[in-house]
N, C-alpha and C. Protein backbone atom coordinates (compact mmCIF):
# COMPACT_ATOMS: atom_id res chain seq x y z
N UNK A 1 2.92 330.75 116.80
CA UNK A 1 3.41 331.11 118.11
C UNK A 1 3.78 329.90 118.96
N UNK A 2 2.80 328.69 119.08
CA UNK A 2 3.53 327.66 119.73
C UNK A 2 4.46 327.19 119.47
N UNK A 3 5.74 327.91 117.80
CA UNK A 3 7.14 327.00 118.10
C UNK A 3 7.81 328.02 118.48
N UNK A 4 7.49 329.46 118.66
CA UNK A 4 7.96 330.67 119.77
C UNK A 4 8.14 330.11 121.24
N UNK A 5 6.66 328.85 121.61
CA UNK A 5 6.48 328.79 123.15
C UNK A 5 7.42 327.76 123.36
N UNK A 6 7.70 326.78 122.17
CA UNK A 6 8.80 325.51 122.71
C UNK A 6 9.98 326.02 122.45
N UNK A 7 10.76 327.37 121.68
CA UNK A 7 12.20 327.27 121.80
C UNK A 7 12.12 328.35 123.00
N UNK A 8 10.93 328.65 123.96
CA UNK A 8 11.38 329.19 124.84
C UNK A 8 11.62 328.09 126.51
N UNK A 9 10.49 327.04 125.69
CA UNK A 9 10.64 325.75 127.10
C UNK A 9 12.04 325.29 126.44
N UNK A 10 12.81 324.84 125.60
CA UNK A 10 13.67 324.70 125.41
C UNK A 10 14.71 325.34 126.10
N UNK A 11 14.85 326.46 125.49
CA UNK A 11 15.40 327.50 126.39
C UNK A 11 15.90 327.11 128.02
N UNK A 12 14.67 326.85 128.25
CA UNK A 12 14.59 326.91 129.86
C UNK A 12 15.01 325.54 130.54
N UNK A 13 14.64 324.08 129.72
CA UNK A 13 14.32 323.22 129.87
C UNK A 13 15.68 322.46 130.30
N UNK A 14 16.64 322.84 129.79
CA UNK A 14 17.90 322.61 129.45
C UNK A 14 17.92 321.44 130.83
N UNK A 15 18.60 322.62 132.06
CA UNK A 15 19.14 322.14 133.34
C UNK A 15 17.99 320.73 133.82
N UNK A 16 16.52 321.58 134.06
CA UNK A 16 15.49 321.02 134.40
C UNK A 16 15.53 319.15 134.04
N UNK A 17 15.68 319.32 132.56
CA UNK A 17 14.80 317.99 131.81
C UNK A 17 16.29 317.15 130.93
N UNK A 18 16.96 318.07 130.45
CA UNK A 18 17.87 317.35 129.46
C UNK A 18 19.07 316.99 130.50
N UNK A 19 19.54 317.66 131.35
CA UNK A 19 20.47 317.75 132.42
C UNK A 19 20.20 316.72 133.65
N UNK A 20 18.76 316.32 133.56
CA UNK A 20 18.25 316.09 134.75
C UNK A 20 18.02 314.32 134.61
N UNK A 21 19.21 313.38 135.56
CA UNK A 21 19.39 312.19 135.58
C UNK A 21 18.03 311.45 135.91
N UNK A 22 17.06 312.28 136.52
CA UNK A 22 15.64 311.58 137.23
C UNK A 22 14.82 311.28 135.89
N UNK A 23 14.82 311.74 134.21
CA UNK A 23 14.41 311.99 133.30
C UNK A 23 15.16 311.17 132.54
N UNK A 24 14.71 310.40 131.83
CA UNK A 24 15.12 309.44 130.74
C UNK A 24 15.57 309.79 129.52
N UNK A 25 16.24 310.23 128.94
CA UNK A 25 16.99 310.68 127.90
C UNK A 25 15.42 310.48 126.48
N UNK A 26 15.28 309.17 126.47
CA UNK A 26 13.99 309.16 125.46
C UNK A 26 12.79 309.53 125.88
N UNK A 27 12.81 310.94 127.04
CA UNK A 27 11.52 310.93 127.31
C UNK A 27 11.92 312.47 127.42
N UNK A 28 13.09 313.15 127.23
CA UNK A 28 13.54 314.89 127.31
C UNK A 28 12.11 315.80 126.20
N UNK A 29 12.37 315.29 125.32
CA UNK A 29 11.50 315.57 124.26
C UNK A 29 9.84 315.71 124.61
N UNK A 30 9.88 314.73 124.88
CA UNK A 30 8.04 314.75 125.13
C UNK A 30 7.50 315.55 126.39
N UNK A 31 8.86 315.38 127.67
CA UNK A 31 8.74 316.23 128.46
C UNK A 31 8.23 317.74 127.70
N UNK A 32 9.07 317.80 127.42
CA UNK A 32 9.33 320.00 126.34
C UNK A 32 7.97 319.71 126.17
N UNK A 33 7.94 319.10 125.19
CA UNK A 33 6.17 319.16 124.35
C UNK A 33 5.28 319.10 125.48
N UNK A 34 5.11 318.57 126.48
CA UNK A 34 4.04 318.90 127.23
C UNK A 34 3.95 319.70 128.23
N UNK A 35 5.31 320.33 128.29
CA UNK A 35 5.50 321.93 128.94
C UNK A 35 4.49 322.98 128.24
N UNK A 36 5.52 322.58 126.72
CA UNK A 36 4.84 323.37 125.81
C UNK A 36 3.34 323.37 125.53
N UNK A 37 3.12 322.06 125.43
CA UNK A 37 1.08 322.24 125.45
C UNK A 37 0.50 322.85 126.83
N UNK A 38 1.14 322.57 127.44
CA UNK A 38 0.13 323.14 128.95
C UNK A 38 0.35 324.94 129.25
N UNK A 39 0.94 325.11 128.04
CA UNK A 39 1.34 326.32 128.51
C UNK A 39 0.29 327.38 127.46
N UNK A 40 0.50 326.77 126.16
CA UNK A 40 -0.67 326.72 125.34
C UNK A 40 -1.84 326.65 125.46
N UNK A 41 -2.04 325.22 125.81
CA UNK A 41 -3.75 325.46 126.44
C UNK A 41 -4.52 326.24 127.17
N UNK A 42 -3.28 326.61 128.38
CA UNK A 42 -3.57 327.52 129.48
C UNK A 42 -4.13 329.07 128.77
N UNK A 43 -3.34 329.58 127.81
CA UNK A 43 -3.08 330.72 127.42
C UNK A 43 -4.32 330.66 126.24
N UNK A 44 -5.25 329.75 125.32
CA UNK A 44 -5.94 329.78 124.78
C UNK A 44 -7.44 329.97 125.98
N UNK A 45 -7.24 328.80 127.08
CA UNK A 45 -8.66 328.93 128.51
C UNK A 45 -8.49 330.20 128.85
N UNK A 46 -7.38 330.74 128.88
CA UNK A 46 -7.66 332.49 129.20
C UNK A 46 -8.10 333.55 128.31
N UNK A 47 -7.89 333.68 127.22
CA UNK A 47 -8.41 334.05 125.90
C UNK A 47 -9.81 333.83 125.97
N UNK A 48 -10.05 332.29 125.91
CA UNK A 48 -11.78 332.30 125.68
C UNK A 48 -12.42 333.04 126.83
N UNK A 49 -11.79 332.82 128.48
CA UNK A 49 -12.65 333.06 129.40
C UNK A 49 -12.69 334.61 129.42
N UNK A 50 -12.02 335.38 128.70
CA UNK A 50 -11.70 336.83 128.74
C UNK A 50 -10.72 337.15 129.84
N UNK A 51 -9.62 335.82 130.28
CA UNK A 51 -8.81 336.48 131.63
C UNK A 51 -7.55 336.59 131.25
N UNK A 52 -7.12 336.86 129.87
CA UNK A 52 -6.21 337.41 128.88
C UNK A 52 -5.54 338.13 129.32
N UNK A 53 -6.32 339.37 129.33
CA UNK A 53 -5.65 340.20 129.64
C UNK A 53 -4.95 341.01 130.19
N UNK A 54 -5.70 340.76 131.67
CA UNK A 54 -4.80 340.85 133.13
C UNK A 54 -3.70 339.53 133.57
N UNK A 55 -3.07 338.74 133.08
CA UNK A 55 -2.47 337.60 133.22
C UNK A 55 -1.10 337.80 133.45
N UNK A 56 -0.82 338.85 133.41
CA UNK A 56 0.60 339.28 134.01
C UNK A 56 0.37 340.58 135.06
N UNK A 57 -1.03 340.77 135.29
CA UNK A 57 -0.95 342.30 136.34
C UNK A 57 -1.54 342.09 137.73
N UNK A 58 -0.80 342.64 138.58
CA UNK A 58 -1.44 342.40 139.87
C UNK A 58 -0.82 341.08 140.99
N UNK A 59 -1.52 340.73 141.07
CA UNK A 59 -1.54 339.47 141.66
C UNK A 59 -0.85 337.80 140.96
N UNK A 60 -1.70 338.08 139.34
CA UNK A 60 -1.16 337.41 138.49
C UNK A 60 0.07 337.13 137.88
N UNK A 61 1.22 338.51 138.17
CA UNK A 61 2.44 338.21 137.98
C UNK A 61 3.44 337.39 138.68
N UNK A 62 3.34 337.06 139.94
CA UNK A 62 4.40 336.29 140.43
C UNK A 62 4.19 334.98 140.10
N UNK A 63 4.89 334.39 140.98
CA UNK A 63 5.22 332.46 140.82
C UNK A 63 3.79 331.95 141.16
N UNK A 64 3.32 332.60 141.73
CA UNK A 64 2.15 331.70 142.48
C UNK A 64 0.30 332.27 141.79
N UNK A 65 0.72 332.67 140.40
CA UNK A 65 -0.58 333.14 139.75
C UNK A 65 -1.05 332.13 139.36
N UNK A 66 -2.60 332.09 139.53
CA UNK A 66 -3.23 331.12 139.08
C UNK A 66 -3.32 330.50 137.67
N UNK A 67 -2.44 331.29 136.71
CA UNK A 67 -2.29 330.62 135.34
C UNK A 67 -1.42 330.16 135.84
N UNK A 68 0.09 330.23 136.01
CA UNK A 68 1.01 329.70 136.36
C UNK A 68 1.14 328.25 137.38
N UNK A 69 0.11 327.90 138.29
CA UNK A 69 -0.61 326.84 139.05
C UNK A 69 -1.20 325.99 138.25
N UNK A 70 -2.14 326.31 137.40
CA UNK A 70 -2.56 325.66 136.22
C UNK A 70 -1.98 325.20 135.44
N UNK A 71 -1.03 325.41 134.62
CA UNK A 71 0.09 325.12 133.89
C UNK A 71 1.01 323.90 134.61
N UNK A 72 1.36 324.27 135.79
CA UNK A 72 2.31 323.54 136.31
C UNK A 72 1.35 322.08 136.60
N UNK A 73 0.03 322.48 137.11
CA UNK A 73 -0.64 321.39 137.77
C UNK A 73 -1.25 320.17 136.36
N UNK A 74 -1.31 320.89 135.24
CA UNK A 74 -1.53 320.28 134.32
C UNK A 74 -0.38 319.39 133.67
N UNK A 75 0.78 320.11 133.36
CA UNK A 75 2.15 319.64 133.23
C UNK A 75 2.35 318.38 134.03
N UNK A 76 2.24 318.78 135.71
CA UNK A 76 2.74 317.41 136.48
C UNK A 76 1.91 316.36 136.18
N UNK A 77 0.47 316.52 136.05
CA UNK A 77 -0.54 315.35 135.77
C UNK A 77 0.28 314.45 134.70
N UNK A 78 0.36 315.14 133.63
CA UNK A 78 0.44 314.83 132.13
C UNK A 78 1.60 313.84 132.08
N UNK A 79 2.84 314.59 132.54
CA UNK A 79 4.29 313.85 132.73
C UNK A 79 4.39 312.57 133.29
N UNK A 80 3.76 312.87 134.53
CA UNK A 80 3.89 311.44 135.47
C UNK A 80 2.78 310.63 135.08
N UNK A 81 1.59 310.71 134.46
CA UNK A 81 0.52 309.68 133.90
C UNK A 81 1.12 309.04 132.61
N UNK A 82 1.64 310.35 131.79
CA UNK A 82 1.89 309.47 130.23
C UNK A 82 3.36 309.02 130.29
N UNK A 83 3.89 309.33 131.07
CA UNK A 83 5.48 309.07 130.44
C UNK A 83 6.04 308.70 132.20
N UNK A 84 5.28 308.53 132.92
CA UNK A 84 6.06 307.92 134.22
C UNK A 84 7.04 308.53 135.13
N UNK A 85 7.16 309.82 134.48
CA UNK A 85 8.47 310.71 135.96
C UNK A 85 7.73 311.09 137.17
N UNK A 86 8.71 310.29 138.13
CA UNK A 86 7.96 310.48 139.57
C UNK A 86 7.40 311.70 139.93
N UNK A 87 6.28 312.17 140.78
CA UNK A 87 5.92 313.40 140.68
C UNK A 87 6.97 313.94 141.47
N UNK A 88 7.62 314.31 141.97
CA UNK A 88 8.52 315.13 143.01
C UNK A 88 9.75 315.19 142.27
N UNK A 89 9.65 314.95 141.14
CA UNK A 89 10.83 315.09 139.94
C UNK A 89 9.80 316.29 138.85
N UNK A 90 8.64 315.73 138.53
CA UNK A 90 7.96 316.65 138.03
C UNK A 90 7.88 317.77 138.39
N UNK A 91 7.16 317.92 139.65
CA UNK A 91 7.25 319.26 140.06
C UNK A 91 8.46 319.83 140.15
N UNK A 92 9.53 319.61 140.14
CA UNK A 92 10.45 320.45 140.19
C UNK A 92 10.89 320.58 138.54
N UNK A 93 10.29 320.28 137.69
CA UNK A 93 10.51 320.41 136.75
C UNK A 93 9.69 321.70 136.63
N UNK A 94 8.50 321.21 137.13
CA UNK A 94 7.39 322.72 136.55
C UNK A 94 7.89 323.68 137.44
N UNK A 95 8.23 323.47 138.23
CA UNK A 95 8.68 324.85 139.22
C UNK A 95 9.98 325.42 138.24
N UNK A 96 10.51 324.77 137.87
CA UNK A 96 12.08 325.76 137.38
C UNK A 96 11.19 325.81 135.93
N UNK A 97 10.41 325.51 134.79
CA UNK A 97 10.27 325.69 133.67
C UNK A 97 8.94 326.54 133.46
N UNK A 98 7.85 326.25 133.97
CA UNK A 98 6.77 327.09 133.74
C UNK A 98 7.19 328.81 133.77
N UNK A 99 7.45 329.02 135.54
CA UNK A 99 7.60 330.32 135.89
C UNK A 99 8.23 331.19 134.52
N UNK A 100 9.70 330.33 134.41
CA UNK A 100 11.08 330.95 133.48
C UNK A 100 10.01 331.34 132.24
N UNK A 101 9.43 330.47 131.38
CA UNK A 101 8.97 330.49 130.07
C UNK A 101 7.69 331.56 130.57
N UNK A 102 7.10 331.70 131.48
CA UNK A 102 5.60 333.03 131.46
C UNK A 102 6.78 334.20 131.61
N UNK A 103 7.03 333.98 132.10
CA UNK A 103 8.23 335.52 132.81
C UNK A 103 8.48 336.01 131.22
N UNK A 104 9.36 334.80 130.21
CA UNK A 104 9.49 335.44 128.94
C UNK A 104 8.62 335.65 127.97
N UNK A 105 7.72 334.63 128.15
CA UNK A 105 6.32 335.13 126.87
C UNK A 105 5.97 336.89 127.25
N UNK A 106 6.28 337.08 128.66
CA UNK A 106 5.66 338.70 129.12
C UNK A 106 6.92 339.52 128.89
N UNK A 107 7.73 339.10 128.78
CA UNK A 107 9.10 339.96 127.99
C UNK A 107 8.71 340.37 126.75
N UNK A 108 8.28 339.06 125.69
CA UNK A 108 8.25 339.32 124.44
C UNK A 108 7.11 340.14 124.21
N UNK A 109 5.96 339.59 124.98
CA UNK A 109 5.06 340.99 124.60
C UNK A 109 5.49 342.60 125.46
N UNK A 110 6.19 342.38 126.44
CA UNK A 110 6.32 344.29 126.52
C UNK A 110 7.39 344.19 125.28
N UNK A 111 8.43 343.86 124.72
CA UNK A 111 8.93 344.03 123.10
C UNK A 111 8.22 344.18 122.02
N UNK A 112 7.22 343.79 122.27
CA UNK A 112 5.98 343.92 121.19
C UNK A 112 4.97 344.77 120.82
N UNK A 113 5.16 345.78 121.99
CA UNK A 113 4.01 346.26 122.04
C UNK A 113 2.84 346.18 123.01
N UNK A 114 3.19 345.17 124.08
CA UNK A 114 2.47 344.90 125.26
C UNK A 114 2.11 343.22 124.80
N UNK A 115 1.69 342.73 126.29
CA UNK A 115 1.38 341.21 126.07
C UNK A 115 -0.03 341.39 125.28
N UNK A 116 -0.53 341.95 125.10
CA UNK A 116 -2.22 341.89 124.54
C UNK A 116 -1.93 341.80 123.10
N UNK A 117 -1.14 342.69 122.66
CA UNK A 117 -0.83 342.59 121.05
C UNK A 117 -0.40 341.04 120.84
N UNK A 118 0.81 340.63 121.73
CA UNK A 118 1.50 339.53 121.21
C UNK A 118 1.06 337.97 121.62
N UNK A 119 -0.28 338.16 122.01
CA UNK A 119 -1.66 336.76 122.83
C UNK A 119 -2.17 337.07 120.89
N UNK A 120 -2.60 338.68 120.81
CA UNK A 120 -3.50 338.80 119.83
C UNK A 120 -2.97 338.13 118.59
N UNK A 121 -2.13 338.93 118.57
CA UNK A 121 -0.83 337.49 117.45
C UNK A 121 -0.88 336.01 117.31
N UNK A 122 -0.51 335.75 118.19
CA UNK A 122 -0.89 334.11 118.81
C UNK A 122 -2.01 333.84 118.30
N UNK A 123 -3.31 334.07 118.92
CA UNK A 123 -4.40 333.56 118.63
C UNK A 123 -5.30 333.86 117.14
N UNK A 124 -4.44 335.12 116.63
CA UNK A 124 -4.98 335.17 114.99
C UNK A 124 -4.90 334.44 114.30
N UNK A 125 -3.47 333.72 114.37
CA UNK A 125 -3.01 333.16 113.50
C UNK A 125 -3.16 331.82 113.99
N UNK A 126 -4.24 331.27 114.42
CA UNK A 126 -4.95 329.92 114.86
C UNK A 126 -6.14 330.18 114.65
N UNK A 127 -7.08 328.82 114.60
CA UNK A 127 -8.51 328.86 114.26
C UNK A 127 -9.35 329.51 115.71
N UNK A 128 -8.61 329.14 117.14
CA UNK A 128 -9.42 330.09 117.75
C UNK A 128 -9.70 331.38 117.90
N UNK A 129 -8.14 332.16 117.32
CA UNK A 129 -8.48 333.65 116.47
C UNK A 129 -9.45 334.05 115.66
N UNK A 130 -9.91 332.67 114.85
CA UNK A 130 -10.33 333.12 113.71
C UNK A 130 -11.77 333.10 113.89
N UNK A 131 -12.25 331.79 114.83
CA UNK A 131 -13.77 331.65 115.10
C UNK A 131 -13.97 333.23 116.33
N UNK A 132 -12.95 332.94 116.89
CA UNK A 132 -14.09 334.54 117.85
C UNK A 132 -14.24 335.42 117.11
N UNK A 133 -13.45 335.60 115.94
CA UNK A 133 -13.36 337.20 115.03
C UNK A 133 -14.66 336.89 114.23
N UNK A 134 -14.85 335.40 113.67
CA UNK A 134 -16.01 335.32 113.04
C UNK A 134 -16.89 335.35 113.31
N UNK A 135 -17.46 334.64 114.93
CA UNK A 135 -18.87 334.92 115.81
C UNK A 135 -18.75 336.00 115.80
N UNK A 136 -17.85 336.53 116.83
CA UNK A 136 -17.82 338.16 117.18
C UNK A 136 -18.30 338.71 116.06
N UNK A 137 -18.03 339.06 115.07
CA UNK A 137 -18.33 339.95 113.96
C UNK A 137 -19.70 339.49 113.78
N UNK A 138 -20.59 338.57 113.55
CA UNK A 138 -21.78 337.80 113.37
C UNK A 138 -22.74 338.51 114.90
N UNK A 139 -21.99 338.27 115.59
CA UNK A 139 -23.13 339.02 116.72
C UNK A 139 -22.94 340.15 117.16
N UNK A 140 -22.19 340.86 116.23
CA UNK A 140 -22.03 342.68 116.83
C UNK A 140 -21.16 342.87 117.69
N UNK A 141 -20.08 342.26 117.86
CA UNK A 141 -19.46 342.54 119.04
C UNK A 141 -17.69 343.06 118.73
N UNK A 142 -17.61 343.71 117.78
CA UNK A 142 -16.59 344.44 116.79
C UNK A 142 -16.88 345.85 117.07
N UNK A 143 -16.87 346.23 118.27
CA UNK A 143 -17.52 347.24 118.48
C UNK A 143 -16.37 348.47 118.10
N UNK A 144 -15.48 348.45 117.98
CA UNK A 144 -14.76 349.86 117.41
C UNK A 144 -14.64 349.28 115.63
N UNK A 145 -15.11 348.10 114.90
CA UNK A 145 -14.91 348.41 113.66
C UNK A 145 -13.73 348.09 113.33
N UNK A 146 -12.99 347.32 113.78
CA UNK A 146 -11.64 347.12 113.31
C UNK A 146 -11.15 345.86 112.74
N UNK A 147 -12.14 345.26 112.62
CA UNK A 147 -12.52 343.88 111.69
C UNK A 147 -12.42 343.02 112.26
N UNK A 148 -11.91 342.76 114.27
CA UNK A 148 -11.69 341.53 115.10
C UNK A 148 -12.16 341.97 116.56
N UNK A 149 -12.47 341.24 117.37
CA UNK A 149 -12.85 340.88 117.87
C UNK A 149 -11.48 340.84 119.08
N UNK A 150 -11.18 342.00 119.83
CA UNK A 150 -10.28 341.80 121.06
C UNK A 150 -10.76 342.53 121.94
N UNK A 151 -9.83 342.48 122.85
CA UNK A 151 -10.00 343.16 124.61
C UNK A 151 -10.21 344.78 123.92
N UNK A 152 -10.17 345.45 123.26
CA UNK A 152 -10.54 346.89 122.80
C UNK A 152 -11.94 347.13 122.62
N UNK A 153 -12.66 346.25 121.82
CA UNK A 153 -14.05 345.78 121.80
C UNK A 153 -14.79 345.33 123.49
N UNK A 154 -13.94 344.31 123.77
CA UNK A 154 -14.79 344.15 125.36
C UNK A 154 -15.04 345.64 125.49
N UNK A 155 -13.77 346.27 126.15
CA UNK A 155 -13.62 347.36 126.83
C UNK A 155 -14.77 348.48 126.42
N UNK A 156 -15.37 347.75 124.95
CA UNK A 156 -16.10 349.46 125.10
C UNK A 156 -17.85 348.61 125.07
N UNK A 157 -17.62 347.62 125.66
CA UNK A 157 -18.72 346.90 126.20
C UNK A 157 -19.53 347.10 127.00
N UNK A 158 -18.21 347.41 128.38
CA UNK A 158 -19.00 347.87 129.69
C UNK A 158 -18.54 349.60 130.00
């Protein structure tokens, strides 16, 4: 799923980073990639913390959701510490690229079947899929029997 999450910062990145004279031509690239990790990481800290699954509902859907803050605030750190783009070039990088790329990861999961299926996807097919399915299963917490360990199981928790 993370080369799903970079041809979608790609995607997006275009105007932002490749277009964008404040950005160094040998630095377009590493920019993407650390769009792309912060967007990743973000989306694995929500998974573990169990805040998965509401991450597009409510409050959480617009520009100003606290995954989306996170992402961006991690992004600007990252850019302007490792690779030197002024922050007020950064942030306007994360402002036009974060939002665009969550908006579509939540496209692809209502195409999918809902965002929960297409996180669940994501994270199977990585080792942090694989260790919660394996604790989980080890401490009983497979509670409908379906051999993993997701938000279906929480749910019949409480």
């Amino acid at each position: 799923m993370f080369e799903e999450i970079m041809q979608l910062v790609k995607q997006h990145a275009q105007d932002a980073v490749v277009n964008n004279p404040a950005v160094p031509n040998e630095n377009n690239e590493a920019v993407m990639q650390e769009a792309g990790s912060s967007i990743v990481n973000e989306l694995k800290n929500l998974f573990n913390s169990g805040g998965i699954s509401n991450l597009f509902q409510g409050e959480n859907s617009g520009t100003q959701s606290t995954a989306i803050q996170n992402i961006s605030n991690n992004f600007i750190n990252n850019i302007t510490q490792k690779l030197g783009i002024a922050p007020e070039t950064a942030t306007g990088i994360a402002a036009s690229v974060v939002p665009n790329v969550m908006s579509s990861i939540q496209n692809m999961g209502n195409q999918q079947g809902g965002i929960q299926n297409w996180l669940n996807n994501f994270t199977s097919g990585s080792n942090i899929g694989n260790i919660v399915n394996n604790i989980g299963g080890k401490l009983g917490l497979d509670k409908d029997g379906d051999g993993d360990v997701d938000f279906d199981d929480l749910k019949k928790m409480f």
